[in-house]
C-alpha atoms as a PDB file:
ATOM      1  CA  UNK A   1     -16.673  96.287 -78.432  1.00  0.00           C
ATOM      2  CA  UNK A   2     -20.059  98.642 -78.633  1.00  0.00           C
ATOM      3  CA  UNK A   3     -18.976 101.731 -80.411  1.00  0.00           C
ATOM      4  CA  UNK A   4     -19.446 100.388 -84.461  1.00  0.00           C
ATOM      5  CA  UNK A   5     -19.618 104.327 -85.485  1.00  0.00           C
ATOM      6  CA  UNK A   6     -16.259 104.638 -84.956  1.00  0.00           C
ATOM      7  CA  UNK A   7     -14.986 101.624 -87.116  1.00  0.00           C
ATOM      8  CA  UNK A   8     -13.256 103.290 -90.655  1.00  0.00           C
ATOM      9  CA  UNK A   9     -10.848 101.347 -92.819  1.00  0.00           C
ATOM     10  CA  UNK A  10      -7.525 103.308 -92.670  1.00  0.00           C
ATOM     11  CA  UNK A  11      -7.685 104.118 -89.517  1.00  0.00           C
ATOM     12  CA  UNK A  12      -6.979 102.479 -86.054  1.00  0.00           C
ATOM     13  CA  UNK A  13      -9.180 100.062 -85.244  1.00  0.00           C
ATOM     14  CA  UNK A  14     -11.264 100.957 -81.895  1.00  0.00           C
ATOM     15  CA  UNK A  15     -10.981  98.063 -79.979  1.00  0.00           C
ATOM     16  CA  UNK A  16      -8.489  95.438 -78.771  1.00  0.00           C
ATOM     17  CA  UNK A  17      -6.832  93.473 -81.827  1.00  0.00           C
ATOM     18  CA  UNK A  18      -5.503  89.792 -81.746  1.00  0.00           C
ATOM     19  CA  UNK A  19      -1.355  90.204 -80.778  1.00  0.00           C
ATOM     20  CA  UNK A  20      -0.606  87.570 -83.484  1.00  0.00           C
ATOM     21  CA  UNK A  21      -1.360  86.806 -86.769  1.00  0.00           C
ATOM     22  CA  UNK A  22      -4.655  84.381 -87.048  1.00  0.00           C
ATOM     23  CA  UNK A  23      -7.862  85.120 -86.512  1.00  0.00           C
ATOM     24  CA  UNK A  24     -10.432  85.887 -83.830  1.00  0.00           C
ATOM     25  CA  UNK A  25     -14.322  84.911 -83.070  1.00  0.00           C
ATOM     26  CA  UNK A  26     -16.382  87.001 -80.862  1.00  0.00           C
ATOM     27  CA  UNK A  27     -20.012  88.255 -80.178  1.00  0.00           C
ATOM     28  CA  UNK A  28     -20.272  92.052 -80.400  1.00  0.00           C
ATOM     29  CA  UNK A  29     -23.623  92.627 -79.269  1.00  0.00           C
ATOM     30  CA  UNK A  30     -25.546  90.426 -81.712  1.00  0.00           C
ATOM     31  CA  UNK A  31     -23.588  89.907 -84.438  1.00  0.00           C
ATOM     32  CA  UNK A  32     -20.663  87.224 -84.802  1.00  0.00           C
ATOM     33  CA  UNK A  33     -17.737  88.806 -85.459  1.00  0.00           C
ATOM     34  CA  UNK A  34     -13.976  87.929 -87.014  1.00  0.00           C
ATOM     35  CA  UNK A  35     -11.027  89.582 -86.415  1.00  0.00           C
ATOM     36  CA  UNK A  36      -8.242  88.776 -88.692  1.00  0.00           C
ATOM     37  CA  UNK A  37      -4.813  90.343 -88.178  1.00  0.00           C
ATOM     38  CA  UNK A  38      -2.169  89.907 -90.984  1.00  0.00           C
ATOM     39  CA  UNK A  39       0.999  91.986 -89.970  1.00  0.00           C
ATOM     40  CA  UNK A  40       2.663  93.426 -93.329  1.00  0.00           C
ATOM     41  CA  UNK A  41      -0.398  92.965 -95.304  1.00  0.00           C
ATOM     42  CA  UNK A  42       0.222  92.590 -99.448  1.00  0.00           C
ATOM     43  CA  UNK A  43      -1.937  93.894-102.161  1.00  0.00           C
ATOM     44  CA  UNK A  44      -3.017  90.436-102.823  1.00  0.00           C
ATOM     45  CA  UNK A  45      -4.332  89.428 -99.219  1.00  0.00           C
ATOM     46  CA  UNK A  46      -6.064  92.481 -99.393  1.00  0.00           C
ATOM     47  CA  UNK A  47      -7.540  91.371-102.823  1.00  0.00           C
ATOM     48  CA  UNK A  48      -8.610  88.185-101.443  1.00  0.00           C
ATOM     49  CA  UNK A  49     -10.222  89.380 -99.042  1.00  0.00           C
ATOM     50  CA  UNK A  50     -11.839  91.904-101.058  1.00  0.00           C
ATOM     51  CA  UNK A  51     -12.861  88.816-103.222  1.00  0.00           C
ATOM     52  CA  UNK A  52     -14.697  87.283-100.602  1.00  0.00           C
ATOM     53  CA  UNK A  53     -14.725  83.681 -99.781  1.00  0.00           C
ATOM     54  CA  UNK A  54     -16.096  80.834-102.159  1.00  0.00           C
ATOM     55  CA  UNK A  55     -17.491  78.067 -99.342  1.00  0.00           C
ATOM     56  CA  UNK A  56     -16.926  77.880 -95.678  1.00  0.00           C
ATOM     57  CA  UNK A  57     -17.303  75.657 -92.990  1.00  0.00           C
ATOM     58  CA  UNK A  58     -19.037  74.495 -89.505  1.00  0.00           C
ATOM     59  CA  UNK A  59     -17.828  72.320 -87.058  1.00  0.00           C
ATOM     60  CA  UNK A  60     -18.787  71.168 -83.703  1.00  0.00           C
ATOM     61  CA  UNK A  61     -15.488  69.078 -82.416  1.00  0.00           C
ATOM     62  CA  UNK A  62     -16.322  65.597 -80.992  1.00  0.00           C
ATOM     63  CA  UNK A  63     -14.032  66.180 -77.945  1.00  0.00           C
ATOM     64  CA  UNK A  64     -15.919  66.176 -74.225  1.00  0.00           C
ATOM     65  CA  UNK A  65     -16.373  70.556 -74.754  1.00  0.00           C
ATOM     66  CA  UNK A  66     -17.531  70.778 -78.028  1.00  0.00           C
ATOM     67  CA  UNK A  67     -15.910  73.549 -79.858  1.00  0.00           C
ATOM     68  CA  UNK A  68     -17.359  75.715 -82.365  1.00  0.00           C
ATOM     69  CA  UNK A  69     -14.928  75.837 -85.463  1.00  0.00           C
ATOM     70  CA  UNK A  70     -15.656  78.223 -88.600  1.00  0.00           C
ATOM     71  CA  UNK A  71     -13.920  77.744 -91.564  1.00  0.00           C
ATOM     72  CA  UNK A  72     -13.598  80.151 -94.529  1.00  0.00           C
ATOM     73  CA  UNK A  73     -11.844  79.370 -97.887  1.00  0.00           C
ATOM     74  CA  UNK A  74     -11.219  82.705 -99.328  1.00  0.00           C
ATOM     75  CA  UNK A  75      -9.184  83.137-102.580  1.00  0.00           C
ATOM     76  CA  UNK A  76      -5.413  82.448-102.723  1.00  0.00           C
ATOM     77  CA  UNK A  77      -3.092  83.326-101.003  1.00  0.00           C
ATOM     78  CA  UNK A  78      -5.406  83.467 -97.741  1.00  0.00           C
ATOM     79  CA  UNK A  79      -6.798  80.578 -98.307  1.00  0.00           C
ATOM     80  CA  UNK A  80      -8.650  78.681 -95.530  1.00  0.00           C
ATOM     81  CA  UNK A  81      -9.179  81.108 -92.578  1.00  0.00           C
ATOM     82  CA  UNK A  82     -10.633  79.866 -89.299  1.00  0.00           C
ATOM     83  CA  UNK A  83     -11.599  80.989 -85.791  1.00  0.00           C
ATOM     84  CA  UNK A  84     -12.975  78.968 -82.930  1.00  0.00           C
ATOM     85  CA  UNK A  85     -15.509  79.805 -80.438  1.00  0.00           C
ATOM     86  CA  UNK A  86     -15.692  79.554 -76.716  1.00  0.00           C
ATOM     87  CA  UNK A  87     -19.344  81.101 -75.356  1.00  0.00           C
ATOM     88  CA  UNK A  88     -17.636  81.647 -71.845  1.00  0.00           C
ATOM     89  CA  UNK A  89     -15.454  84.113 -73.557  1.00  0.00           C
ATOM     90  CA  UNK A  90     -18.375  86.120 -74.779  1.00  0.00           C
ATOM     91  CA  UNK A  91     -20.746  88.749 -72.498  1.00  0.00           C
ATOM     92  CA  UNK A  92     -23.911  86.308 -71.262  1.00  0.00           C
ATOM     93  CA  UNK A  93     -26.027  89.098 -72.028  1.00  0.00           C
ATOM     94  CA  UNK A  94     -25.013  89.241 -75.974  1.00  0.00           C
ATOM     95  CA  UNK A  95     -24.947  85.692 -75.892  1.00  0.00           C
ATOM     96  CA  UNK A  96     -28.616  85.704 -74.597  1.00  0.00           C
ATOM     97  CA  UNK A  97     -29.695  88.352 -77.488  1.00  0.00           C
ATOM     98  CA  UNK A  98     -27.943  86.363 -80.431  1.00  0.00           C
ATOM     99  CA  UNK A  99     -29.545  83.152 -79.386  1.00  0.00           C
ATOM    100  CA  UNK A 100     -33.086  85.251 -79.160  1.00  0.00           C
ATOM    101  CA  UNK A 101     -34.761  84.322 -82.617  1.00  0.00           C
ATOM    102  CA  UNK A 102     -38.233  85.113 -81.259  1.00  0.00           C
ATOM    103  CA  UNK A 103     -38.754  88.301 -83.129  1.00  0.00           C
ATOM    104  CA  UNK A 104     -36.576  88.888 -86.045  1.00  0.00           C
ATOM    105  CA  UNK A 105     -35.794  85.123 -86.610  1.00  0.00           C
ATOM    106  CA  UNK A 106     -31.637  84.058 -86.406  1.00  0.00           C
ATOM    107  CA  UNK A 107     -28.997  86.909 -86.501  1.00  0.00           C
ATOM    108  CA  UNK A 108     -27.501  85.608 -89.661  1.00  0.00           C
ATOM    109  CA  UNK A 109     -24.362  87.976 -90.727  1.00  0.00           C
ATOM    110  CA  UNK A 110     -20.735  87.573 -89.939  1.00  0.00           C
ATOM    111  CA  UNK A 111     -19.057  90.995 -89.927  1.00  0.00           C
ATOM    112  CA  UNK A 112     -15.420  90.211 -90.798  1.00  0.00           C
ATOM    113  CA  UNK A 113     -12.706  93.201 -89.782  1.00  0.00           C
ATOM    114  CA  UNK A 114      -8.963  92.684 -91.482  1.00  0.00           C
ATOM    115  CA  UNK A 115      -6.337  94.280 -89.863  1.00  0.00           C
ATOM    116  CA  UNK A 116      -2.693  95.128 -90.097  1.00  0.00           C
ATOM    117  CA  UNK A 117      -1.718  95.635 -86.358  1.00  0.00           C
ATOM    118  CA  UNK A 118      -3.719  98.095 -85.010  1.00  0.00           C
ATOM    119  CA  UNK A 119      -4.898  99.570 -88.733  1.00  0.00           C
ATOM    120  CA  UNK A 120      -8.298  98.536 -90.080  1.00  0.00           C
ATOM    121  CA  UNK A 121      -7.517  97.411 -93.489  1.00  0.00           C
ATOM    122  CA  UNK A 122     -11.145  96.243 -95.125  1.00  0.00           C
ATOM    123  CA  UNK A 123     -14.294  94.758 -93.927  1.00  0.00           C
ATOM    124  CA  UNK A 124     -17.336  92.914 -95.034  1.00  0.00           C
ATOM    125  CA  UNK A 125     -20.412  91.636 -93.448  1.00  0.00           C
ATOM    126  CA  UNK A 126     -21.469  88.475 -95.322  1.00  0.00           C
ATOM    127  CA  UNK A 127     -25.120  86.624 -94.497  1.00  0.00           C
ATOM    128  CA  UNK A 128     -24.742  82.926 -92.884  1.00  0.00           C
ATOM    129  CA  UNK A 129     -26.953  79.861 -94.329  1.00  0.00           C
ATOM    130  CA  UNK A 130     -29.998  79.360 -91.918  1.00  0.00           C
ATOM    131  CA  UNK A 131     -28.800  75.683 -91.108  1.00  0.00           C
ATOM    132  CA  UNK A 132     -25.186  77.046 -89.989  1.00  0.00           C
ATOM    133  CA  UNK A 133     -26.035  79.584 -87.884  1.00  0.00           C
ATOM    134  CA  UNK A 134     -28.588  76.668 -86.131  1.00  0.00           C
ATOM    135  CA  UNK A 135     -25.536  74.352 -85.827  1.00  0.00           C
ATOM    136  CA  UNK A 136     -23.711  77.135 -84.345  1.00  0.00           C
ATOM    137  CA  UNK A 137     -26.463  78.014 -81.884  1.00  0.00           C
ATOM    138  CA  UNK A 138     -26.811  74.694 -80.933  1.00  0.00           C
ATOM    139  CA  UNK A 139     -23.242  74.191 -79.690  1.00  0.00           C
ATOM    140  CA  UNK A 140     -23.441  76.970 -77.447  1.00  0.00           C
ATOM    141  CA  UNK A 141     -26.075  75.598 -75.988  1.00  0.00           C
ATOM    142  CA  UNK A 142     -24.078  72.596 -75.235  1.00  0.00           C
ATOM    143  CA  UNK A 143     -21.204  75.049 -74.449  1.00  0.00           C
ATOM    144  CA  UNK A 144     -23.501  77.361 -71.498  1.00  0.00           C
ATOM    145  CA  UNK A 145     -24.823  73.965 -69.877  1.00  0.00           C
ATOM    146  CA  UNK A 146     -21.321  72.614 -69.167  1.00  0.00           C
ATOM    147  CA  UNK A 147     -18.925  73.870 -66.515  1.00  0.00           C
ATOM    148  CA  UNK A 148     -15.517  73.935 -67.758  1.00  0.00           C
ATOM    149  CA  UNK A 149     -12.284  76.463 -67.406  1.00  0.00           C
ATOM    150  CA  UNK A 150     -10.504  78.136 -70.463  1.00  0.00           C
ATOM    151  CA  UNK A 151      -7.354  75.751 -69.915  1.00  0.00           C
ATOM    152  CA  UNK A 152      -9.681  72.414 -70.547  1.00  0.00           C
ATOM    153  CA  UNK A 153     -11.389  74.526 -73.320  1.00  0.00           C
ATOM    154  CA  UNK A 154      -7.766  75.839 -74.952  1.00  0.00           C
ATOM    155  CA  UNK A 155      -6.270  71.866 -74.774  1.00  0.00           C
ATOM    156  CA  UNK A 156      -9.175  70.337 -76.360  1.00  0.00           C
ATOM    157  CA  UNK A 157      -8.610  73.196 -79.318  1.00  0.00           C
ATOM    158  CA  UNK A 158      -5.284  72.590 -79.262  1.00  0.00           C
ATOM    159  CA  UNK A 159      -6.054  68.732 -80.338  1.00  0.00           C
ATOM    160  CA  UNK A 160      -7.597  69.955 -83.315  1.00  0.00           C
ATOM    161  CA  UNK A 161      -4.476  71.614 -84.285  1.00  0.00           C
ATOM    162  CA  UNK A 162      -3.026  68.019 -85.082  1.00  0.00           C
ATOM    163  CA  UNK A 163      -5.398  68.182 -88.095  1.00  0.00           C
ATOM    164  CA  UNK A 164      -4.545  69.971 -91.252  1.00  0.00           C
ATOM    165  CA  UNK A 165      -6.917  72.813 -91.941  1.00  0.00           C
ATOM    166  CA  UNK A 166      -7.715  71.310 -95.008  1.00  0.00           C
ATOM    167  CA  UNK A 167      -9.103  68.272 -92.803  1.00  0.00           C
ATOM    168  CA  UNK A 168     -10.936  70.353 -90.491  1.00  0.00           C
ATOM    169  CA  UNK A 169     -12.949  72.183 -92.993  1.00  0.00           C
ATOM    170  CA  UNK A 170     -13.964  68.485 -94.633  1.00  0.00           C
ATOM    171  CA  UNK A 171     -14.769  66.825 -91.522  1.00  0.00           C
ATOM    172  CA  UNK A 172     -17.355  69.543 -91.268  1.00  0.00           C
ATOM    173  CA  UNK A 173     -20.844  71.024 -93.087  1.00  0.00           C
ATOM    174  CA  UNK A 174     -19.851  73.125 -95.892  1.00  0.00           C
ATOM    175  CA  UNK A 175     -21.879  75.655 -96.936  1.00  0.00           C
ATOM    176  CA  UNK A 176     -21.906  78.480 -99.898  1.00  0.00           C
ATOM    177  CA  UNK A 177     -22.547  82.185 -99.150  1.00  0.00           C
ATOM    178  CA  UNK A 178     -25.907  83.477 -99.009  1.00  0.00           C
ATOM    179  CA  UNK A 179     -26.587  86.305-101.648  1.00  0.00           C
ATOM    180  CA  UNK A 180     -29.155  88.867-100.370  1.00  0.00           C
ATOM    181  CA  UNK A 181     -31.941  89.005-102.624  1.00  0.00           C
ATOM    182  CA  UNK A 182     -31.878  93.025-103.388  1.00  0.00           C
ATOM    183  CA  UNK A 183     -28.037  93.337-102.919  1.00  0.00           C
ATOM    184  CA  UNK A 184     -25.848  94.529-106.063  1.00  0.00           C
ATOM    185  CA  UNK A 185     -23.770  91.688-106.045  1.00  0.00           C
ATOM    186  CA  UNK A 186     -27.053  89.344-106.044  1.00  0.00           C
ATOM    187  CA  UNK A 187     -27.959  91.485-109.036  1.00  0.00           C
ATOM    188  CA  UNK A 188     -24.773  91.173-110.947  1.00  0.00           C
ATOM    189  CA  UNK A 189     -24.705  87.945-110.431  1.00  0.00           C
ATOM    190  CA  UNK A 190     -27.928  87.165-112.012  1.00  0.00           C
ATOM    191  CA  UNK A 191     -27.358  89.123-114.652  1.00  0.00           C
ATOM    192  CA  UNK A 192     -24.056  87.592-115.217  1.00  0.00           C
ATOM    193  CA  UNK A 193     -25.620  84.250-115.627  1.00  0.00           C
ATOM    194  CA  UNK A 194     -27.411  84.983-118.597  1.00  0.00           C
ATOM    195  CA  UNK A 195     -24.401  85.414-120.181  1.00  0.00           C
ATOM    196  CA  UNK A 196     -22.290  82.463-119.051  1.00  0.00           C
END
């Protein structure tokens, strides 16, 4: 994916879309990404999504590839959404720039794209805790230094899918959303507290 400019909710999206409901991972460019396809979308999926989610979750799996899992609980009815990462999916050279923290520090935002087949339905970009994205980073790592083919990397995820999502998202670090400091919602917030 490298043309963003061309990226408008209510229209079709400009890229390849996951076939099946679920959601995606990948590294466009720099940025980690989420594609999550709903077929028949509702008014109140869209509203979750709209909500934004309330926690979310990293884990690196235990198994001999460690697998990057991201968990995020969004409002009901979505509920706990999650994607997996595999770095030999992803372009080495993007991989290379969103491990680069030498001048502007970690690449810390998750842009999240919701779709309804091939229609772009919302989107968000939502800042990462520091401490994730360094958990994330470092499993990469481990990921680039082993040699291992997408069928050992796709049974080792499949193990995980003997655990309840629920599970999953305990058995890793959870972690609140990051409010920017000079964002409206950081400034709604704060002046919601005063009332509350």
């Amino acid at each position: 994916m490298g043309d963003f400019t061309k990226i408008e909710v209510g229209k079709i999206f400009p890229g390849p879309v996951p076939a099946i409901e679920g959601a995606q991972m990948e590294l466009w460019h720099d940025m980690l990404t989420m594609l999550i396809q709903i077929p028949g979308l509702s008014q109140d999926q869209l509203r979750s999504f709209n909500k934004g989610f309330k926690q979310y979750s990293y884990l690196e799996s235990d198994t001999p590839i460690p697998i990057a899992l991201w968990i995020f609980d969004f409002p009901a009815p979505h509920r706990l959404v999650g994607g997996s990462f595999n770095a030999r999916l992803a372009e080495r050279k993007w991989i290379d720039l969103y491990l680069d923290t030498c001048d502007n520090g970690a690449k810390k935002a998750i842009q999240f794209f919701l779709l309804d087949g091939q229609i772009l339905k919302a989107s968000r970009s939502v800042e990462l805790d520091l401490a994730a994205v360094e958990l994330f980073h470092g499993t990469i790592r481990k990921q680039l230094d082993m040699d291992y083919s997408r069928t050992d990397f796709d049974r080792y995820l499949a193990g995980l899918h003997n655990y309840e999502t629920q599970n999953l998202f305990h058995m890793g670090k959870v972690f609140k959303p990051v409010l920017r400091p000079r964002s409206f919602t950081s400034k709604l917030f704060m002046y919601l507290r005063k009332w509350i």
